[in-house]
N, C-alpha and C. Protein backbone atom coordinates (compact mmCIF):
# COMPACT_ATOMS: atom_id res chain seq x y z
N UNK A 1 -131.42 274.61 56.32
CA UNK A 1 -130.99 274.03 57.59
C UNK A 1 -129.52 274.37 57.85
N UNK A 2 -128.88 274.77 59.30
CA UNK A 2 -127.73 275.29 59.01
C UNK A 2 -127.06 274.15 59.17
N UNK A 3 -125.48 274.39 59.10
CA UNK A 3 -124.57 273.17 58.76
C UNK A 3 -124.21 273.14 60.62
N UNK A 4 -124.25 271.67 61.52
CA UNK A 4 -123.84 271.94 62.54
C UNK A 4 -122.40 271.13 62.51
N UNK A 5 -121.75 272.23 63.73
CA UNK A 5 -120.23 272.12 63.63
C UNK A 5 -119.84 271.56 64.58
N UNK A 6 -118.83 270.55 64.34
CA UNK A 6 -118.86 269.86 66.01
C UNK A 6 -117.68 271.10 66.83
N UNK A 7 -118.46 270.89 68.11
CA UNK A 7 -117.59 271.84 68.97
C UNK A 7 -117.27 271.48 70.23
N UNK A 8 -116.54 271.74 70.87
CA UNK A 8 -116.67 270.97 72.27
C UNK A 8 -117.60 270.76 73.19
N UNK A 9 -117.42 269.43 73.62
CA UNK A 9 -118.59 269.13 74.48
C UNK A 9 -119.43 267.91 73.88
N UNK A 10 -119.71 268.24 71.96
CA UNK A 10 -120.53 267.49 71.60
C UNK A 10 -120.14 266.27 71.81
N UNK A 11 -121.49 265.50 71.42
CA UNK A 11 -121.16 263.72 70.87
C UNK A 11 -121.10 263.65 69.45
N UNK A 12 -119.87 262.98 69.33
CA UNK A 12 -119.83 263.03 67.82
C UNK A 12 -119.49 261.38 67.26
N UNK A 13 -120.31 260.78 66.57
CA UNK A 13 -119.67 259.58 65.87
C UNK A 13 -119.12 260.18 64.71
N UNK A 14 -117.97 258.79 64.67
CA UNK A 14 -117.28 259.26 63.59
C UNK A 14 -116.86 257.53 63.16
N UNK A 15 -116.15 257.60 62.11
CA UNK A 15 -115.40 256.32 61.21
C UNK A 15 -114.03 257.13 61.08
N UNK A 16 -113.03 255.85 61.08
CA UNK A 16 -112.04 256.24 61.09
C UNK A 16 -111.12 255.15 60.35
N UNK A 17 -110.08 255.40 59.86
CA UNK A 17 -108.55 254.45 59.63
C UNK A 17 -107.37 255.16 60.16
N UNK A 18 -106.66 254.93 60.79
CA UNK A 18 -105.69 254.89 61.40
C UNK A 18 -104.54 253.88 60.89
N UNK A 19 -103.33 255.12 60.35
CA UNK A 19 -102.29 254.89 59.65
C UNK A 19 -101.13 255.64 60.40
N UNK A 20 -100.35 254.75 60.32
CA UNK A 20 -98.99 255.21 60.44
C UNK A 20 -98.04 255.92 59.73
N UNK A 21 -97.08 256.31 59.22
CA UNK A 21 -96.84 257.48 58.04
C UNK A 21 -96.31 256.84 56.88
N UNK A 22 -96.14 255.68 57.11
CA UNK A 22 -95.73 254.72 56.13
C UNK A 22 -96.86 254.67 55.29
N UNK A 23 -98.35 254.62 55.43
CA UNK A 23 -99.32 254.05 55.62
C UNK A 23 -99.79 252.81 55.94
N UNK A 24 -98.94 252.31 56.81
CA UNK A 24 -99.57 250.97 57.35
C UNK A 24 -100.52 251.02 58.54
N UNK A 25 -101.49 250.50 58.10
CA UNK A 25 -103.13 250.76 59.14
C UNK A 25 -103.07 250.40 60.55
N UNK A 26 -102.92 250.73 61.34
CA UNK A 26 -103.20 249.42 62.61
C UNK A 26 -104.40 250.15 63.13
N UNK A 27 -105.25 250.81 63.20
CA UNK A 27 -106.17 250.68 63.48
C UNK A 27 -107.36 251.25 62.73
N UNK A 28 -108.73 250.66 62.40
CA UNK A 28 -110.07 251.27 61.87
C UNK A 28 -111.25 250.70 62.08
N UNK A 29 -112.34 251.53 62.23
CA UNK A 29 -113.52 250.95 62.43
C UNK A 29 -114.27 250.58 61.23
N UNK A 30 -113.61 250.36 59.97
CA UNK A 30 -114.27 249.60 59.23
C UNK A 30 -113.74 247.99 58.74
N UNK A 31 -114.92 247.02 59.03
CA UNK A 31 -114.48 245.54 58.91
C UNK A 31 -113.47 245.79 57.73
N UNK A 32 -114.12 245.82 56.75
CA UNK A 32 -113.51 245.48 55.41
C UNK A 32 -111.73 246.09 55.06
N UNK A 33 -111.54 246.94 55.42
CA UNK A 33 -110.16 247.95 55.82
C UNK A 33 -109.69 246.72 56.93
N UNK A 34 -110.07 246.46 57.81
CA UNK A 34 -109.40 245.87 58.97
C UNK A 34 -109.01 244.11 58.36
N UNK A 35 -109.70 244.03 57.58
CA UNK A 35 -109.50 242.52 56.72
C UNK A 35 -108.49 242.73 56.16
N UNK A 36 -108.46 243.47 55.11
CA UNK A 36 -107.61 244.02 54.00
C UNK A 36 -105.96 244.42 54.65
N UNK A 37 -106.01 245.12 56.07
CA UNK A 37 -104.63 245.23 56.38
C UNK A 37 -104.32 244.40 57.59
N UNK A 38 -104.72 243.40 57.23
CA UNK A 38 -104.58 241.77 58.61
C UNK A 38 -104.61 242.46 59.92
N UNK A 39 -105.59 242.75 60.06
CA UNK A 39 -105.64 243.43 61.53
C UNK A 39 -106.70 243.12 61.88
N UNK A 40 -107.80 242.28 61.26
CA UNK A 40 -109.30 242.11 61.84
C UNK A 40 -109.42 241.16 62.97
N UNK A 41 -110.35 241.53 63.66
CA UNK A 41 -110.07 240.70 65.12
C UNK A 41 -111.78 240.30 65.56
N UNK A 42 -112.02 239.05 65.55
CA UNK A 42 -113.31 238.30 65.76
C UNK A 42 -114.30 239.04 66.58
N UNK A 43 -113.67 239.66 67.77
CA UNK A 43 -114.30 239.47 68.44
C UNK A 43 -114.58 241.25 68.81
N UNK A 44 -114.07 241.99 68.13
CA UNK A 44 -114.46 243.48 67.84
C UNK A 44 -115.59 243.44 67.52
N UNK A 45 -116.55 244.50 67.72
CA UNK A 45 -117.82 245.22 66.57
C UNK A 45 -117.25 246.59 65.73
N UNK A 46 -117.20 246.05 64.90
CA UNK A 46 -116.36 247.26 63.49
C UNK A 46 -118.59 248.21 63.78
N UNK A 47 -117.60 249.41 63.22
CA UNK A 47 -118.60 250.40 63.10
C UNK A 47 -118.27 251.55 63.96
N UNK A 48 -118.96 252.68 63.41
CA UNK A 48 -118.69 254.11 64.41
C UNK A 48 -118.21 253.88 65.45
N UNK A 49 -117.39 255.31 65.72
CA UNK A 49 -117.26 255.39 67.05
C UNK A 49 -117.88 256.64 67.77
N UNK A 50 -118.35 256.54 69.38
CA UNK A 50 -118.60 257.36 69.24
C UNK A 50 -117.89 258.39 70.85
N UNK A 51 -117.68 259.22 70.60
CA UNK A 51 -117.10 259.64 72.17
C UNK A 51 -117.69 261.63 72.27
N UNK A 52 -117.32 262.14 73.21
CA UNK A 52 -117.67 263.40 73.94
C UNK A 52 -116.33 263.84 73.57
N UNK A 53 -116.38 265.32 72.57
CA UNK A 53 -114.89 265.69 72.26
C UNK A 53 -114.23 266.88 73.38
N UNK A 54 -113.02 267.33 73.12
CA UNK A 54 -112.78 268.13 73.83
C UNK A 54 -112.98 267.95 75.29
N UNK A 55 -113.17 266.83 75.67
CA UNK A 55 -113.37 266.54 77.49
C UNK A 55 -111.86 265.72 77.97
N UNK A 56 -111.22 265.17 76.87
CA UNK A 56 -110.72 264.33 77.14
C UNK A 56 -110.75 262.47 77.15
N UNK A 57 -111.91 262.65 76.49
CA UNK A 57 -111.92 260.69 76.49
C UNK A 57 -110.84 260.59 74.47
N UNK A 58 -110.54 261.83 74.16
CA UNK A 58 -109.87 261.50 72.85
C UNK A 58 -108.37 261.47 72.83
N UNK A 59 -107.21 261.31 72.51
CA UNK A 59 -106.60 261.48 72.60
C UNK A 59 -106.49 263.36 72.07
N UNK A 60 -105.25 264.19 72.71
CA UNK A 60 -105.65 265.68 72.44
C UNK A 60 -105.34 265.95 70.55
N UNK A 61 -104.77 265.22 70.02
CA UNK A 61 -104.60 265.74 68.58
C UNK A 61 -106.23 265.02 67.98
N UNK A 62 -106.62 264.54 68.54
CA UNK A 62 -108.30 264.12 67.61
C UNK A 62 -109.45 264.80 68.57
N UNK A 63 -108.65 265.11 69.49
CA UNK A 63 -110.16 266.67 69.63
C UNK A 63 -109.63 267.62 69.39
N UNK A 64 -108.70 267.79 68.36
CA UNK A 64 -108.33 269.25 67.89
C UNK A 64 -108.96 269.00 66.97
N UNK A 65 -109.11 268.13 66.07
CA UNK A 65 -108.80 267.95 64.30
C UNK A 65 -110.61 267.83 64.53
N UNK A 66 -111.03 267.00 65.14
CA UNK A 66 -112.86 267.22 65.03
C UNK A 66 -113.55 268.37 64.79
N UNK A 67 -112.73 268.94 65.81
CA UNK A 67 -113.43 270.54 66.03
C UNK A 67 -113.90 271.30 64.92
N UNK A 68 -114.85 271.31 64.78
CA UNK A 68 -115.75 272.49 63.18
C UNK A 68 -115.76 271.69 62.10
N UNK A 69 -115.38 270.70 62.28
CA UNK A 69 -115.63 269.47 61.18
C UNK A 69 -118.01 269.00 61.36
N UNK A 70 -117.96 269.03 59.99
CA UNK A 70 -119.66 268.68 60.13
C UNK A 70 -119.69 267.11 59.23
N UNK A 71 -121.54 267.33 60.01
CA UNK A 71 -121.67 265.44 59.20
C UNK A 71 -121.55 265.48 58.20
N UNK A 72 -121.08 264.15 57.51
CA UNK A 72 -120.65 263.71 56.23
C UNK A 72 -119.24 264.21 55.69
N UNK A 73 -118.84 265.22 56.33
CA UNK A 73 -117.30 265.47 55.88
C UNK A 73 -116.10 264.75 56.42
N UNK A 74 -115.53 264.67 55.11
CA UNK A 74 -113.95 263.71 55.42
C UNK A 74 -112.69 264.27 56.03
N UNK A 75 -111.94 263.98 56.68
CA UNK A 75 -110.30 264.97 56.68
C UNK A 75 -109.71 263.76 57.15
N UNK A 76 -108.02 264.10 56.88
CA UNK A 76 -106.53 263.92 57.60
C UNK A 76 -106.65 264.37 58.21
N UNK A 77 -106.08 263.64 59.71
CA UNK A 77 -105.95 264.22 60.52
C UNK A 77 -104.74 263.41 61.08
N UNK A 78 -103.57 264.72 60.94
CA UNK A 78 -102.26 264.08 61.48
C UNK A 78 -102.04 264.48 62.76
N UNK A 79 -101.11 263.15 63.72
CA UNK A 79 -101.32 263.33 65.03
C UNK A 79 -99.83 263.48 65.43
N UNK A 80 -99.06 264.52 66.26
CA UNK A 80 -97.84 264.23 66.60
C UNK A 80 -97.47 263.34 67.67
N UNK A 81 -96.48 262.47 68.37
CA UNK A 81 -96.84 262.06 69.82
C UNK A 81 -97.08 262.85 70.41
N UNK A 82 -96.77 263.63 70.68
CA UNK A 82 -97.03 265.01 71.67
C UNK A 82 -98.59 265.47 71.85
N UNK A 83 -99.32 264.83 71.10
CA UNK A 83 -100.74 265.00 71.05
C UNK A 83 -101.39 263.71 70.73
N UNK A 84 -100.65 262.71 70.89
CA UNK A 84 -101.01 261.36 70.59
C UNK A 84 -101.07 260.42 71.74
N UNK A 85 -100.03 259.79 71.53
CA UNK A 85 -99.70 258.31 72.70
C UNK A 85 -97.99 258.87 73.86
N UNK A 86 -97.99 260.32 73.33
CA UNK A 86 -96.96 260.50 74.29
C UNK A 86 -95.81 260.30 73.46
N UNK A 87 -94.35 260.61 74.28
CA UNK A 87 -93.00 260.34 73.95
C UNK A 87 -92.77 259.08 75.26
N UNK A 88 -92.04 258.09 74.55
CA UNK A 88 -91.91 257.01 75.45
C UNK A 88 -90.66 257.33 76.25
N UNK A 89 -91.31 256.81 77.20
CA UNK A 89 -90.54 257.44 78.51
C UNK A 89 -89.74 256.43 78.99
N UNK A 90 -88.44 256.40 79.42
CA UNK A 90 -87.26 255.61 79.98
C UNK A 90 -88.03 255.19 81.32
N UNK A 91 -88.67 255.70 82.00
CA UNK A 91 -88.89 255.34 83.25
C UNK A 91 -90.10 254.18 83.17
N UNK A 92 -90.93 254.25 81.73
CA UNK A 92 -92.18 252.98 81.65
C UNK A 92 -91.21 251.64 81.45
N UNK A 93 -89.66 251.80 81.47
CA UNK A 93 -89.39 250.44 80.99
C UNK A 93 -88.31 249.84 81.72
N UNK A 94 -88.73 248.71 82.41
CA UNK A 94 -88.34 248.41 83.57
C UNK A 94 -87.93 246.70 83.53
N UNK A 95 -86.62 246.25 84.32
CA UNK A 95 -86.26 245.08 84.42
C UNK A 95 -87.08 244.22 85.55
N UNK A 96 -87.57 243.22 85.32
CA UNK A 96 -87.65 242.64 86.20
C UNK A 96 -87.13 240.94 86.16
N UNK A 97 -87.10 240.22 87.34
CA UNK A 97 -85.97 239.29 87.16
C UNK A 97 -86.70 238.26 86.59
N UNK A 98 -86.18 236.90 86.13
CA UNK A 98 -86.56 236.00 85.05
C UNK A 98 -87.22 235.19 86.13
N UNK A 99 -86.69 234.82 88.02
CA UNK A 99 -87.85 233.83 88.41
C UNK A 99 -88.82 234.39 88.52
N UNK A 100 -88.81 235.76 88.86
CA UNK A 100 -90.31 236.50 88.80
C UNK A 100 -91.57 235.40 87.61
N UNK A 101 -91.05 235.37 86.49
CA UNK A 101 -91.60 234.88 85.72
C UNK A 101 -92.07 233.30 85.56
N UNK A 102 -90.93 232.78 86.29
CA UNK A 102 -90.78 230.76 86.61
C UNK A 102 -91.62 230.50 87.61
N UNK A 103 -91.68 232.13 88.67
CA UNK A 103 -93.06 231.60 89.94
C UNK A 103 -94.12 231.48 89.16
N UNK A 104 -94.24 232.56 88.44
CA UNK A 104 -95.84 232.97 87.95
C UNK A 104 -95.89 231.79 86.91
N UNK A 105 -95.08 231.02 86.64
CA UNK A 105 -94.86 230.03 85.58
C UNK A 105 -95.52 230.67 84.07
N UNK A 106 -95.21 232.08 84.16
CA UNK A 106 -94.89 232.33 82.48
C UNK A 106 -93.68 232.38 81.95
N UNK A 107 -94.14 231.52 80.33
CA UNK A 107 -92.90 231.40 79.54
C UNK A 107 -92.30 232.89 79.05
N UNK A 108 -91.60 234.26 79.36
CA UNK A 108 -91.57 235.33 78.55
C UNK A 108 -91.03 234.74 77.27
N UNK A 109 -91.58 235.66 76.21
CA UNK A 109 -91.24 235.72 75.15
C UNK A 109 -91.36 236.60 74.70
N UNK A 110 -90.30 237.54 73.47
CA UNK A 110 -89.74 238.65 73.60
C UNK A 110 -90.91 239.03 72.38
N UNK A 111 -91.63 240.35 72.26
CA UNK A 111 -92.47 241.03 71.85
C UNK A 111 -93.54 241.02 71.81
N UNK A 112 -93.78 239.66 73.55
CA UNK A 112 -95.06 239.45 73.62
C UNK A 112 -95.74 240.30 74.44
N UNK A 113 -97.22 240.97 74.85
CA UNK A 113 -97.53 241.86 75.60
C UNK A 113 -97.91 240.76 76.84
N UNK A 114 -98.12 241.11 78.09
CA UNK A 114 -98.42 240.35 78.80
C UNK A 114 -99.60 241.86 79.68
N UNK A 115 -100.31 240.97 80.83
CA UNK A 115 -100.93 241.90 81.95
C UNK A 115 -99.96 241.64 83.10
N UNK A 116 -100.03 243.11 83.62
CA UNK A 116 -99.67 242.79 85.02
C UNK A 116 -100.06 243.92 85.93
N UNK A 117 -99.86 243.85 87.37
CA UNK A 117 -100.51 244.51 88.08
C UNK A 117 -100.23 246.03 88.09
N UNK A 118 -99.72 246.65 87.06
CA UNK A 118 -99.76 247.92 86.82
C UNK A 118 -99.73 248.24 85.15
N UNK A 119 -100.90 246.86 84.42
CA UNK A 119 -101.19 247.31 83.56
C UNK A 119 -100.20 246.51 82.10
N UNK A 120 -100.49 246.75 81.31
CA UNK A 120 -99.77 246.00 80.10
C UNK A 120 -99.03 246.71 79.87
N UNK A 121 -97.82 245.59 79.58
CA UNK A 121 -96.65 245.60 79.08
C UNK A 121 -96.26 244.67 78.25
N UNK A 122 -94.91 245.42 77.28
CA UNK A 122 -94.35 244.67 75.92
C UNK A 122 -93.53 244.11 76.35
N UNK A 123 -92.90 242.51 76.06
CA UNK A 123 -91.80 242.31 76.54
C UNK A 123 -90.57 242.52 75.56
N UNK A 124 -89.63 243.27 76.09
CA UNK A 124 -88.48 243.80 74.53
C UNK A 124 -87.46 243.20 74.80
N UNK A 125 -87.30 242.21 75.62
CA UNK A 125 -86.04 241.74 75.57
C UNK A 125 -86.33 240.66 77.16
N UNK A 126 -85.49 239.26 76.68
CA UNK A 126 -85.43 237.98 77.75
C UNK A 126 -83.87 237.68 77.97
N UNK A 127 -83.43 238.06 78.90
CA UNK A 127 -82.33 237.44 79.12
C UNK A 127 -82.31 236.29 80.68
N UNK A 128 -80.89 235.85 80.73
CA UNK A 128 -81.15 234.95 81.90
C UNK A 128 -81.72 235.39 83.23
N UNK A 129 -80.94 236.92 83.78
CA UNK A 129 -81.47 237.25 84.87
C UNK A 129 -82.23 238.21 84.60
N UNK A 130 -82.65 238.89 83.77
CA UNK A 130 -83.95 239.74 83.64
C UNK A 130 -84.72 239.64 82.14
N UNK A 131 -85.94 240.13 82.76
CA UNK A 131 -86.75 240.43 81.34
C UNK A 131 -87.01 242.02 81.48
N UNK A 132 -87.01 242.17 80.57
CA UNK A 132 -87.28 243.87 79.94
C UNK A 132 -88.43 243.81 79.86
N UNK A 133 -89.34 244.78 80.72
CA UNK A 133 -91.10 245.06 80.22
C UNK A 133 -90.84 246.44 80.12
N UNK A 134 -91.86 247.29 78.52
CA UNK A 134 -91.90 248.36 78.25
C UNK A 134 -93.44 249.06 78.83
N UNK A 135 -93.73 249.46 79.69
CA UNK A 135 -95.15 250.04 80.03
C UNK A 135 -95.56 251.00 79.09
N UNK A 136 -94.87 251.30 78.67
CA UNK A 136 -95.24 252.52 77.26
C UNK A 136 -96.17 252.20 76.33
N UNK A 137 -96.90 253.03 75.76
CA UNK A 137 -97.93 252.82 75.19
C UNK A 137 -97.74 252.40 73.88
N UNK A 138 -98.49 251.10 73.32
CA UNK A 138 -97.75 250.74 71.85
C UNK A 138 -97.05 251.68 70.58
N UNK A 139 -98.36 253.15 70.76
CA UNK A 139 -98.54 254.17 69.90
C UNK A 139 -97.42 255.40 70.19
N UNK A 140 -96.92 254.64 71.75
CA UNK A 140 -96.39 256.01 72.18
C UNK A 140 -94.86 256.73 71.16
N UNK A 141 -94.56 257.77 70.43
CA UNK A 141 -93.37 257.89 70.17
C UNK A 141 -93.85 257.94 68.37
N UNK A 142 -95.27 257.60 68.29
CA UNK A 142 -95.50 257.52 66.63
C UNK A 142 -96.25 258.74 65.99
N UNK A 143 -96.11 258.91 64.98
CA UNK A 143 -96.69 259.80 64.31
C UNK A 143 -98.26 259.32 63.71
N UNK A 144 -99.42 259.86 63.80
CA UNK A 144 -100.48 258.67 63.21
C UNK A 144 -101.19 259.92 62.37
N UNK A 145 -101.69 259.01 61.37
CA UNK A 145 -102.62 259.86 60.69
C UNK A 145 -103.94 259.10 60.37
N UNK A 146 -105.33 259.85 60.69
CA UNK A 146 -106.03 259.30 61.01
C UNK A 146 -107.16 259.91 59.64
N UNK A 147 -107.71 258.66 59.02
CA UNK A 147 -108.74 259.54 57.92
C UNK A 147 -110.12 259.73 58.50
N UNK A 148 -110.53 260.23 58.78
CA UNK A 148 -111.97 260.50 59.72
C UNK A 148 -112.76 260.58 59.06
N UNK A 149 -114.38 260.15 59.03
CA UNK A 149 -115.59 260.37 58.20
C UNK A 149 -116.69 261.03 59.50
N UNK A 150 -116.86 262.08 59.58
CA UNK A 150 -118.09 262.41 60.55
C UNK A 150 -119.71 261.73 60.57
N UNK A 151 -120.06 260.72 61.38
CA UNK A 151 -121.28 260.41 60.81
C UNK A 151 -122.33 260.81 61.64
N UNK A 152 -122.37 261.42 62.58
CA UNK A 152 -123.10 262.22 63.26
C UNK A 152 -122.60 263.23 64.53
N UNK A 153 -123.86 264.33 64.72
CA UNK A 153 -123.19 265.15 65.63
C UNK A 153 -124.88 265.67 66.63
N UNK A 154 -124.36 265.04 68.32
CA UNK A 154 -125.04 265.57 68.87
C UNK A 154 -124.74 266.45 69.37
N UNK A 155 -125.35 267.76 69.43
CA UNK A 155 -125.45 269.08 70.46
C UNK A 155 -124.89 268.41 72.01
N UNK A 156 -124.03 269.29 72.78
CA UNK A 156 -123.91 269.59 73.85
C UNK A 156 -125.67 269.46 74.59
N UNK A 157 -125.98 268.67 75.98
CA UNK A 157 -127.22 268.95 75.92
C UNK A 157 -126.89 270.44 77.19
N UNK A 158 -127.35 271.42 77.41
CA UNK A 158 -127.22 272.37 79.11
C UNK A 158 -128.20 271.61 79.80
N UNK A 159 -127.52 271.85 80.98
CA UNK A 159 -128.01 270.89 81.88
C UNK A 159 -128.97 272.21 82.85
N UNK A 160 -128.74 273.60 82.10
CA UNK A 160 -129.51 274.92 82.78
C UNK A 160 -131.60 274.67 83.04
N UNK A 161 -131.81 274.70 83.90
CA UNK A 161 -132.99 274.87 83.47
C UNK A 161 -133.73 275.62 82.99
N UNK A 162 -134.80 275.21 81.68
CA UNK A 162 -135.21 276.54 81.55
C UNK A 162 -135.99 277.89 82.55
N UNK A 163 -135.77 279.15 82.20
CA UNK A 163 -136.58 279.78 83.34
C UNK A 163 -138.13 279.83 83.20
């Protein structure tokens, strides 16, 4: 049987841990890993993931590193920002004033994420007349390294008909 290779296009599940270069985890799809580095969260379903590579639903350094990887094989896969969560950008991080916050009657508090109408933000700083929100992506600016387990691989289907 030949060995199939994931290539673009496919569906591929995979397992993963997600480390930072320190190795501190913040993210994986296995419960027991996610216990182990206080990151488990109730209301997740731990287990595969699965997405369409090379289209873009991955970030671009984990549809590089998939690519020709087959089932059951393991790799590192290190991510730069530049192929990750981005370089954080001066322009995602923006003042806005403190009654802003007394209308909406939230308390800010500084490294808390909040929603707002263009999406989540960190708060990095409370002062009297402004609060600091970072729109930047938590990951953005980090280096990640991701241990991957391939656990399946579907073919691209063509959508050609046959003749």
């Amino acid at each position: 049987m030949e060995r199939m290779k994931v290539e673009k296009g496919d569906f591929v599940v995979f397992n993963y841990i997600g480390k930072f270069e320190n190795g501190e985890v913040f993210d994986t799809t296995y419960e027991d890993i996610a216990k182990e580095a206080g990151i488990y969260m109730e209301d997740r379903t731990y287990g595969p993931l699965g997405a369409n590579v090379g289209v873009g639903e991955l970030i671009p350094g984990m549809d590089e590193g998939l690519i020709g990887m087959e089932v059951g094989e393991k790799k590192t896969i290190t991510i730069p920002p530049e192929k990750g969560y981005g370089i954080p950008r001066d322009d995602l991080i923006i003042d806005v004033p403190t009654s802003e916050f007394e209308k909406a009657g939230i308390e800010p508090i500084e490294g808390a994420y909040i929603m707002t109408d263009s999406g989540i933000a960190r708060i990095t700083a409370v002062g009297e007349e402004n609060v600091t929100l970072d729109f930047n992506h938590p990951l953005a600016g980090k280096t990640l390294v991701f241990e991957v387990e391939i656990v399946d691989v579907e073919k691209e289907k063509s959508d050609e008909p046959k003749a």
